[in-house]
N, C-alpha and C. Protein backbone atom coordinates (compact mmCIF):
# COMPACT_ATOMS: atom_id res chain seq x y z
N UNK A 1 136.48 77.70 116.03
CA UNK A 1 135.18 78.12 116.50
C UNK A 1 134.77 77.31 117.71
N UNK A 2 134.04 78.05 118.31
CA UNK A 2 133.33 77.50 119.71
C UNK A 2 132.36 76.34 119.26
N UNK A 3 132.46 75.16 120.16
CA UNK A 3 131.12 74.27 119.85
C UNK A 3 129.88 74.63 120.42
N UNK A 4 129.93 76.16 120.71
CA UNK A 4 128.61 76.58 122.09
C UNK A 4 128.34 77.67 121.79
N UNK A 5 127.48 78.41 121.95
CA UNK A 5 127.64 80.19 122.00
C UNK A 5 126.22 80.17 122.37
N UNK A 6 126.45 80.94 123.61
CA UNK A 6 124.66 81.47 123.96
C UNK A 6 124.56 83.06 123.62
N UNK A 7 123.72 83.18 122.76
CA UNK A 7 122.86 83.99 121.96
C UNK A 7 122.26 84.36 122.94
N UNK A 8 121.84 84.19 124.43
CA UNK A 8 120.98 84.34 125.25
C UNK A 8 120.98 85.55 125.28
N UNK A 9 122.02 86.24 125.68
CA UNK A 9 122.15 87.29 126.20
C UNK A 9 122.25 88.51 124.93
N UNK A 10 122.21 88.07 123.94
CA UNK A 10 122.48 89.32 122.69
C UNK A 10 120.97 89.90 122.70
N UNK A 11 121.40 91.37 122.55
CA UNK A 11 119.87 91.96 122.43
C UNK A 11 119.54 91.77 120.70
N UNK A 12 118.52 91.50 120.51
CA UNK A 12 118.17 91.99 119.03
C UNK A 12 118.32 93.16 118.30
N UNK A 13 118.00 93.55 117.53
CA UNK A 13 118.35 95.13 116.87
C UNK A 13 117.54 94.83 115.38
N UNK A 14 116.77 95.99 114.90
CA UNK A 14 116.23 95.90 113.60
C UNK A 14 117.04 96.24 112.61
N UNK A 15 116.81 95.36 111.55
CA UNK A 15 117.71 95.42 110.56
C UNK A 15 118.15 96.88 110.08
N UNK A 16 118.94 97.25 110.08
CA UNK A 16 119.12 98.71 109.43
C UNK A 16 119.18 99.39 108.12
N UNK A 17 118.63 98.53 107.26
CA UNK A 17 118.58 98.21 105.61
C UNK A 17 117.44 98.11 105.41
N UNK A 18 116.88 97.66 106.44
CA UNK A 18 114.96 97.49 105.68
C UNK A 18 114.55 97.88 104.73
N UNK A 19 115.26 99.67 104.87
CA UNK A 19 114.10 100.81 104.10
C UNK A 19 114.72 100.96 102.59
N UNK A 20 115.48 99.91 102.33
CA UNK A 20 116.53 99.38 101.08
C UNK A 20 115.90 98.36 100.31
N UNK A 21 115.21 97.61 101.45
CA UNK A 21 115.14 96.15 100.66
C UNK A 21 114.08 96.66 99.76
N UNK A 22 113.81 95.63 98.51
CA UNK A 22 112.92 95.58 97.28
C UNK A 22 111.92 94.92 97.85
N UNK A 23 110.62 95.19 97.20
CA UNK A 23 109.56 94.47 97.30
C UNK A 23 108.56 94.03 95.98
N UNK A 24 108.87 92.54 95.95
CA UNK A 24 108.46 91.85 94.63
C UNK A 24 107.34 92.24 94.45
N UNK A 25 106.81 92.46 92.95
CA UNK A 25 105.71 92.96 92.49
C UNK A 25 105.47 92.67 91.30
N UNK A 26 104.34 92.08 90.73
CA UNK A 26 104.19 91.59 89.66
C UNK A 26 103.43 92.44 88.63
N UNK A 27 104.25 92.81 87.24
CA UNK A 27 103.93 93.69 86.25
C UNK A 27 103.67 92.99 84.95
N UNK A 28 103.04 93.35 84.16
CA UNK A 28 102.22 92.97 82.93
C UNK A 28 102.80 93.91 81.89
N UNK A 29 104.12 93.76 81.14
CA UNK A 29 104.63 94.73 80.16
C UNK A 29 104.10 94.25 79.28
N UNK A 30 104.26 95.65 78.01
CA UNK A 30 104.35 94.79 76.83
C UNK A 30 105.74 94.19 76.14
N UNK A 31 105.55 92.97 75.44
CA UNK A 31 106.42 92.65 75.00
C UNK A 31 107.87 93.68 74.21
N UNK A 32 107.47 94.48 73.57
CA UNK A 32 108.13 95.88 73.35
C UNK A 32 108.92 96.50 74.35
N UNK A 33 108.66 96.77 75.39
CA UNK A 33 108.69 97.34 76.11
C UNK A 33 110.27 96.58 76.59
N UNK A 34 109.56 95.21 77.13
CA UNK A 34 110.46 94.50 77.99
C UNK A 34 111.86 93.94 76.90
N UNK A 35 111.31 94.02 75.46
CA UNK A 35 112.64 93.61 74.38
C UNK A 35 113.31 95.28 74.65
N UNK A 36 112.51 96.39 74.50
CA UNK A 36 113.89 97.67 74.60
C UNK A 36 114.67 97.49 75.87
N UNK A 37 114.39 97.19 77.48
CA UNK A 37 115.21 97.14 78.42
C UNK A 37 116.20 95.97 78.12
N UNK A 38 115.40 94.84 77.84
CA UNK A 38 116.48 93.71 77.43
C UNK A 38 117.56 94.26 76.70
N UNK A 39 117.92 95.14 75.67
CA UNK A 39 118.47 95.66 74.58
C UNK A 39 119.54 96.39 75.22
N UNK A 40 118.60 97.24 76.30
CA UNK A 40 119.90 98.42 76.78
C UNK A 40 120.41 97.60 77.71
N UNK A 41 120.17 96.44 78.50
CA UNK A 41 120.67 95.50 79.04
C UNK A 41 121.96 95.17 78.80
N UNK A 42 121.77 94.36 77.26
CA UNK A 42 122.66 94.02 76.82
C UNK A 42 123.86 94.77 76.54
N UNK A 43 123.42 96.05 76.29
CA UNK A 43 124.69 97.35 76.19
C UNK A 43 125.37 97.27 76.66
N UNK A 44 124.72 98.05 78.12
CA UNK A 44 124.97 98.08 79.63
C UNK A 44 125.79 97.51 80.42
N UNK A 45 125.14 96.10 80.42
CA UNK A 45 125.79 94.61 81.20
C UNK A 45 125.23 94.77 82.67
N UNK A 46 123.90 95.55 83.00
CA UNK A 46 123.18 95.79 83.49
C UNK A 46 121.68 94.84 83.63
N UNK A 47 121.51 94.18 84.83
CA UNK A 47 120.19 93.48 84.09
C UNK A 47 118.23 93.92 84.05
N UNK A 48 118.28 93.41 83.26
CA UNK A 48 116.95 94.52 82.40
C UNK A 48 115.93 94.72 83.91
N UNK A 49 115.93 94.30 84.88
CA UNK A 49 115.01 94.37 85.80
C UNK A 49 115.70 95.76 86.56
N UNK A 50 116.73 95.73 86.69
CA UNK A 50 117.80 96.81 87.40
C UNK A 50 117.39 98.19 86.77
N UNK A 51 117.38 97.90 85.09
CA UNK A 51 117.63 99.00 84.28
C UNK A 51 115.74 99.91 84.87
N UNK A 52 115.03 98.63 84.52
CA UNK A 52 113.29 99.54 84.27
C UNK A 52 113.28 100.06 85.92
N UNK A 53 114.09 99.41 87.11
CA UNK A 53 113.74 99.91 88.58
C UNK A 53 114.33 101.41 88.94
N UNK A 54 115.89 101.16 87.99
CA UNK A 54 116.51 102.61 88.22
C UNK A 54 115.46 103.62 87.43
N UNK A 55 114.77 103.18 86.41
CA UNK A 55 114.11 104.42 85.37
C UNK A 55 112.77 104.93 86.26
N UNK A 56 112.35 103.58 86.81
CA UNK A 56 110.96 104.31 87.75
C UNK A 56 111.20 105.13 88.54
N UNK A 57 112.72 105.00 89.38
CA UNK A 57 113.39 105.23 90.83
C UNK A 57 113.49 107.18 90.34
N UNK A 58 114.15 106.77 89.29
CA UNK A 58 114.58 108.21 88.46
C UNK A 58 113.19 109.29 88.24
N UNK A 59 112.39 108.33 87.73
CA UNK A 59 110.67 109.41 87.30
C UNK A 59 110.18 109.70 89.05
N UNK A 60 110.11 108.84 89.82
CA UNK A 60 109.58 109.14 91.37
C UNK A 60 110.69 110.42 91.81
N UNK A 61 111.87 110.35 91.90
CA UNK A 61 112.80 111.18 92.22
C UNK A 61 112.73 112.78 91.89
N UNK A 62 111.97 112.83 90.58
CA UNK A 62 112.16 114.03 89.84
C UNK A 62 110.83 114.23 89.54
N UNK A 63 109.58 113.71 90.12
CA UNK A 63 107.83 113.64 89.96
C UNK A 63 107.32 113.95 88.83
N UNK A 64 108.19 112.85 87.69
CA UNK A 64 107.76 113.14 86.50
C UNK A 64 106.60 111.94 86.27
N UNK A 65 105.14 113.14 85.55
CA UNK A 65 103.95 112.42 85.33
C UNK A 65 104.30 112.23 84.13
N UNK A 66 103.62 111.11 83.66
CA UNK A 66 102.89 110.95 82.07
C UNK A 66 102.25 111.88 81.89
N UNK A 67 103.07 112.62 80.72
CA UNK A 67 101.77 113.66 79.61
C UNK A 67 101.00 112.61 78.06
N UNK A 68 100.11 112.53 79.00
CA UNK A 68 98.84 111.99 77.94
C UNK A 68 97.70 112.10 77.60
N UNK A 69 97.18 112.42 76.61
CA UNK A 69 95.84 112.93 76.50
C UNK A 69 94.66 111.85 75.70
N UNK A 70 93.96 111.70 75.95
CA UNK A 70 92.68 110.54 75.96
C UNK A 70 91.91 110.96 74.78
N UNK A 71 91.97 110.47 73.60
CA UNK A 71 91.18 110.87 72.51
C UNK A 71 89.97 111.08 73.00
N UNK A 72 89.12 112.13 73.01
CA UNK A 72 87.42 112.08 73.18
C UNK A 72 86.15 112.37 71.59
C-alpha cells in the first residue's frame, strides 16, 4: 500500500443502500409476545428482532389491517 493517497480529487457519490438501511425504533411489547418470536427464533436460528421485522415487512407488503372491534 501507498503511504499517501489524495482523496482530493475523488468525487463523492451517495450511498446507494440508504433506502435499505434500518432505522432504530423503540417498541414496548408484551412480554408474550416477545417470548413467541424468541421461540420461533429458536426454531429458525433466525434472530427474534429479524423474525417480528420480516412479519411487519410482510403485513405492510400485503396492507394487512388489524380486524378489531372495541367493546362498546
Amino acid at each position: 500500500m501507498r503511504d499517501h493517497y489524495d482523496f482530493s480529487k475523488m468525487k463523492g457519490r451517495k450511498n446507494p443502500y440508504i433506502k435499505y438501511l434500518k432505522q432504530p425504533v423503540t417498541m414496548r411489547l408484551d412480554r408474550d409476545t416477545v417470548d413467541y418470536f424468541k421461540s420461533l427464533a429458536e426454531e429458525t436460528g433466525i434472530p427474534y428482532q429479524s423474525l417480528i421485522n420480516l412479519y411487519l415487512r410482510d403485513c405492510a407488503a400485503h396492507h394487512r389491517k388489524l380486524k378489531m372491534k372495541w367493546a362498546s
